[in-house]
C-alpha atoms as a PDB file:
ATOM      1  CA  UNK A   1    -131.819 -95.739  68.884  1.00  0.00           C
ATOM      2  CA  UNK A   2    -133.590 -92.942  70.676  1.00  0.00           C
ATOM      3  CA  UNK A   3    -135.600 -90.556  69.307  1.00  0.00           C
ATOM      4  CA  UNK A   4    -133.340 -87.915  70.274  1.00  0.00           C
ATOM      5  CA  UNK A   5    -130.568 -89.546  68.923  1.00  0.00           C
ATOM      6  CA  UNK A   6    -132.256 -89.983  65.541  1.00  0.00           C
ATOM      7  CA  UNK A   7    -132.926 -86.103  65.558  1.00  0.00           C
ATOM      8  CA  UNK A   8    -129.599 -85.312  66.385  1.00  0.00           C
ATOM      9  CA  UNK A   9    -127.745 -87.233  63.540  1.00  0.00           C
ATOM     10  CA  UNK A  10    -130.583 -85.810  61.320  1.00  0.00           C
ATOM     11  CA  UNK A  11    -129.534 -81.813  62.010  1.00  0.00           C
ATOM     12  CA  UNK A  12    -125.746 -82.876  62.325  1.00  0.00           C
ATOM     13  CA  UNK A  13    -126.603 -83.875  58.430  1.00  0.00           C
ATOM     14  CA  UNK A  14    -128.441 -81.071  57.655  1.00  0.00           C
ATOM     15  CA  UNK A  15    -126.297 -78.770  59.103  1.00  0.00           C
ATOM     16  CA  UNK A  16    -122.819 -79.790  59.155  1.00  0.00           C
ATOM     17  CA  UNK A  17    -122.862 -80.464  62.800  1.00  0.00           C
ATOM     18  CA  UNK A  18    -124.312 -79.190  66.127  1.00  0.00           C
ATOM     19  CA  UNK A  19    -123.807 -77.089  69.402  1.00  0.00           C
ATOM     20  CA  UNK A  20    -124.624 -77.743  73.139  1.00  0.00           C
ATOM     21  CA  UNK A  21    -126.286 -74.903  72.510  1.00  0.00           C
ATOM     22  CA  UNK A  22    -127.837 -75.588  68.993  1.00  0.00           C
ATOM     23  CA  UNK A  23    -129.308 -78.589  70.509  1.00  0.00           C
ATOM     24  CA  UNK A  24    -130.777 -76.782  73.585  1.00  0.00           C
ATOM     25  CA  UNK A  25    -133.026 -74.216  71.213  1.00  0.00           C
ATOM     26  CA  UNK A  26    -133.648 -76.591  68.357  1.00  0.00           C
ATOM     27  CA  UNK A  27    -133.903 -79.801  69.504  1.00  0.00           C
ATOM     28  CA  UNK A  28    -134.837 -79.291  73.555  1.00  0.00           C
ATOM     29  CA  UNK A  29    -131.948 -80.679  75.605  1.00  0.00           C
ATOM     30  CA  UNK A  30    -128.995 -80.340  76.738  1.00  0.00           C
ATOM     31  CA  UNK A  31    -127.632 -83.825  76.911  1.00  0.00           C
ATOM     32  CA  UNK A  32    -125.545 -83.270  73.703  1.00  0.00           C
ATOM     33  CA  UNK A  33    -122.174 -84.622  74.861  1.00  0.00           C
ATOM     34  CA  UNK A  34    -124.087 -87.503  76.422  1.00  0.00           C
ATOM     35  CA  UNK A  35    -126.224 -88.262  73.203  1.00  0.00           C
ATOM     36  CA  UNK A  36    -122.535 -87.915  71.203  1.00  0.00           C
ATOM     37  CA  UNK A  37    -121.081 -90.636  73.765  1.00  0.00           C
ATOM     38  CA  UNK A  38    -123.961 -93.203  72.954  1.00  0.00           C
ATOM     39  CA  UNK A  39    -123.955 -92.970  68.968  1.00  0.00           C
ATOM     40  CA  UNK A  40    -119.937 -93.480  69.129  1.00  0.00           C
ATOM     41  CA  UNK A  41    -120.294 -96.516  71.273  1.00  0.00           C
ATOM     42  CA  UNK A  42    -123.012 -97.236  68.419  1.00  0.00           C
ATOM     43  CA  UNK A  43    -120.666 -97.131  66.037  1.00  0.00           C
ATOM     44  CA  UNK A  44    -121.169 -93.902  64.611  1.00  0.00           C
ATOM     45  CA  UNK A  45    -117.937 -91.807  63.254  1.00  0.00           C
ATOM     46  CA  UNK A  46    -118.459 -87.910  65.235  1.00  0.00           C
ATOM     47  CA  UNK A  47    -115.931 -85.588  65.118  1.00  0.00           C
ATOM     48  CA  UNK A  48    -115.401 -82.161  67.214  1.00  0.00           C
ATOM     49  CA  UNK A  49    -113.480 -78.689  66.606  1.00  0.00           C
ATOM     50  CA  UNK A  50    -113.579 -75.561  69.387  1.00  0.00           C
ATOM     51  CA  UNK A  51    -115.253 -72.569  68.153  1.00  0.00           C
ATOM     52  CA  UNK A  52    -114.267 -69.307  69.620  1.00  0.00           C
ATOM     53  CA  UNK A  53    -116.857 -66.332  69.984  1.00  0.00           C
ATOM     54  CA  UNK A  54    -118.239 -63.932  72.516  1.00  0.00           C
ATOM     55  CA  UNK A  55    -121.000 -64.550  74.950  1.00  0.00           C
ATOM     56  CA  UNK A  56    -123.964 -62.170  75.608  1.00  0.00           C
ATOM     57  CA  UNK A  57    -121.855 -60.087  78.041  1.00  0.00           C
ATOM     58  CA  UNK A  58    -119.313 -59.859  75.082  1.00  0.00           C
ATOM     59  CA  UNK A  59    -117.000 -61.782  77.039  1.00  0.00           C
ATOM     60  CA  UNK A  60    -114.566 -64.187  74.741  1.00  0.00           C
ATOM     61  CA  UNK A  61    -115.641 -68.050  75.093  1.00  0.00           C
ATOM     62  CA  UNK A  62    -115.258 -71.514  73.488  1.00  0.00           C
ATOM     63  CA  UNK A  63    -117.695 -74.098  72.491  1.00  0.00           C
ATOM     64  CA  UNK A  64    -117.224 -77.769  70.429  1.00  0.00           C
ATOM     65  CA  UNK A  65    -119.055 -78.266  67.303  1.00  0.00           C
ATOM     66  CA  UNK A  66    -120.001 -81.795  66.324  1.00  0.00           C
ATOM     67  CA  UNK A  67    -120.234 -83.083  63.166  1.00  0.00           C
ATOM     68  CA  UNK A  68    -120.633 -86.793  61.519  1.00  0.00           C
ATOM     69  CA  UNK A  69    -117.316 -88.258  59.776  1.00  0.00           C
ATOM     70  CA  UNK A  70    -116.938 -89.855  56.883  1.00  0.00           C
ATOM     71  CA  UNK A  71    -121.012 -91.123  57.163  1.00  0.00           C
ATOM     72  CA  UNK A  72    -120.963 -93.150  53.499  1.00  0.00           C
ATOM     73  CA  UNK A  73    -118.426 -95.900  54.831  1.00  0.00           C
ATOM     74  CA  UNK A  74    -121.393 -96.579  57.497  1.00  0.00           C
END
């Protein structure tokens, strides 16, 4: 597993789950969906749900949220 992998499942447990855009400030890249794709061919149980805000020009937008399912049967 990479180390960017490991970091990822680490704030997803933290924090309930993670942001493209989460990942980009905290943990330095934007490869989220990518990095989602390898730990569920790993085996790994992620989830996703839309979130609905604004942007910075206050315009209405949509992002996914990813977040670690049922982790104790792993």
């Amino acid at each position: 597993m990479s180390f960017i992998e490991e970091k990822i499942l680490a704030f997803m447990r933290k924090h309930n789950g993670i942001t493209v855009k989460t990942c980009q400030d905290k943990l330095g890249t934007t490869e989220l969906r990518k990095m989602v794709s390898n730990l569920k061919n790993k085996g790994y149980k992620i989830g996703d749900v839309w979130e609905y805000g604004f942007n910075r020009y206050g315009i209405p937008t949509r992002w996914k949220r990813y977040f670690l399912i049922n982790e104790a049967s792993k």
